[in-house]
Protein backbone atom coordinates (compact mmCIF):
# COMPACT_ATOMS: atom_id res chain seq x y z
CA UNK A 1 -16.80 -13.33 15.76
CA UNK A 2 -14.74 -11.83 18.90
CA UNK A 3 -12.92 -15.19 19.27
CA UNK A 4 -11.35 -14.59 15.74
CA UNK A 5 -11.20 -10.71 16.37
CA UNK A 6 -9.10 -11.83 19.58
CA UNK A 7 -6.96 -14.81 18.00
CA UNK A 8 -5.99 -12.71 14.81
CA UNK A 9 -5.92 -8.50 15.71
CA UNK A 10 -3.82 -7.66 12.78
CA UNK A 11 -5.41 -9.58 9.70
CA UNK A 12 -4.84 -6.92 7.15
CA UNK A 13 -1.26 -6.18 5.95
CA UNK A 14 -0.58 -2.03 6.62
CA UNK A 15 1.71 -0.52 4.08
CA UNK A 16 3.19 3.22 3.64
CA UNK A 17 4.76 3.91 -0.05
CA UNK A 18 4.47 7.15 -3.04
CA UNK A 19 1.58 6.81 -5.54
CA UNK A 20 3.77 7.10 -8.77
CA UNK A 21 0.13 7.13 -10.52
CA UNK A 22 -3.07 8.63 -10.45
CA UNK A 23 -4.32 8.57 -14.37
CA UNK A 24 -6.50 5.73 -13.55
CA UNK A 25 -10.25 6.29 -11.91
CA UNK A 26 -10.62 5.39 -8.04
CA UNK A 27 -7.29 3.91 -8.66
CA UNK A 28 -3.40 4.80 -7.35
CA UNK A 29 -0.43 2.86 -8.43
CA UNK A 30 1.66 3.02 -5.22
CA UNK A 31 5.30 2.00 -5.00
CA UNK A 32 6.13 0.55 -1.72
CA UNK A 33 9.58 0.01 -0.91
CA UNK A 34 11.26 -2.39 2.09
CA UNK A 35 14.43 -3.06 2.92
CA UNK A 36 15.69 -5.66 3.79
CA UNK A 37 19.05 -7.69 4.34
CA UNK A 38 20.24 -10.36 1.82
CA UNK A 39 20.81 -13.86 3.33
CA UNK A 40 24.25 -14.00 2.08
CA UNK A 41 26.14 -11.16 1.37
CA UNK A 42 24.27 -9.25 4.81
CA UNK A 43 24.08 -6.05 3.15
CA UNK A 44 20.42 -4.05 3.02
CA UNK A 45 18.69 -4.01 -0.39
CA UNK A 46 16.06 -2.16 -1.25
CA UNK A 47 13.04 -3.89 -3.22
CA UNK A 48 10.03 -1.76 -5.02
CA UNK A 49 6.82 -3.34 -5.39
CA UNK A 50 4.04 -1.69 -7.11
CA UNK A 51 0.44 -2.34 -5.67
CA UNK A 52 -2.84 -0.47 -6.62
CA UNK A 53 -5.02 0.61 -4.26
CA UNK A 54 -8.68 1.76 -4.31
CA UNK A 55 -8.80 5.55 -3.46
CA UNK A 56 -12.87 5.90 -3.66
CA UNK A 57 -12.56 10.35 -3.27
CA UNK A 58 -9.55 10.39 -6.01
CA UNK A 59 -7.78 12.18 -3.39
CA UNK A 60 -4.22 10.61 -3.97
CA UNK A 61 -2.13 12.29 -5.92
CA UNK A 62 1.28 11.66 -7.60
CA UNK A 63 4.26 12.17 -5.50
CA UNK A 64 2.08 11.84 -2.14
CA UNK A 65 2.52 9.47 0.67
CA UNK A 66 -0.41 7.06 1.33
CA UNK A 67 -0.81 4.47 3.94
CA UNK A 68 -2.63 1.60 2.45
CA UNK A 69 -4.37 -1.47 3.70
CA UNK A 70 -5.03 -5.12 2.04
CA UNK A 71 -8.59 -5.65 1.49
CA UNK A 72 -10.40 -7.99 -0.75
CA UNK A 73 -10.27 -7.80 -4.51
CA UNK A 74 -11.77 -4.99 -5.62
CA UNK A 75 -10.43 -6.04 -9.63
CA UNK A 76 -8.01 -7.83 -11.38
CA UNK A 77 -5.53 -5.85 -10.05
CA UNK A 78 -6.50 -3.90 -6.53
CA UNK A 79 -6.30 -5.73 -3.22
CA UNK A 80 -5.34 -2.86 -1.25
CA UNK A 81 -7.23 0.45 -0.96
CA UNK A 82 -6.24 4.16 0.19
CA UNK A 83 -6.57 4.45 4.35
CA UNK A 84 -4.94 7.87 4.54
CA UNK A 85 -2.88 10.58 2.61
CA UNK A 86 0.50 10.87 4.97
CA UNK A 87 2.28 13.64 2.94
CA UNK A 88 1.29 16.00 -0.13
CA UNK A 89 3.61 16.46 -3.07
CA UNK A 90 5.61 19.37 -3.17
């Protein structure tokens, strides 16, 4: 188990992004957005995913900033839960 802890130290994809919903039990829709540069026109676009996360406590709130991690599937839907809440809603 340390040889693959030592050949692979970042298996699980980290992402920051908003929750743009909370309605759902144990369960935030968060938008994650990344920019990046398009191949031919070199000019930086912004792309919007949405992903739901686990959040076990409910603690996430619309218009937060969460830092979520993949994990396995937890439903249908969720492969990433809550890790921390970065930023409260105003």
């Amino acid at each position: 188990m340390a040889d693959e802890a030592a050949a692979r130290p970042n298996r699980r994809k980290v992402r920051e992004g908003v929750v743009v919903s909370d309605a759902q039990d144990k369960t935030a829709v968060v938008a994650v957005t990344e920019r990046v540069r398009h191949p031919r026109y070199a000019k930086t676009v912004q792309r919007t995913k949405r992903m739901h996360a686990h959040d076990e406590t409910n603690d996430a709130h619309k218009g937060d900033r969460v830092r979520i991690a993949e994990t396995r599937p937890t439903s249908k839907m969720k492969r990433w839960r809550v890790v921390e809440v970065l930023e409260r809603a105003k």
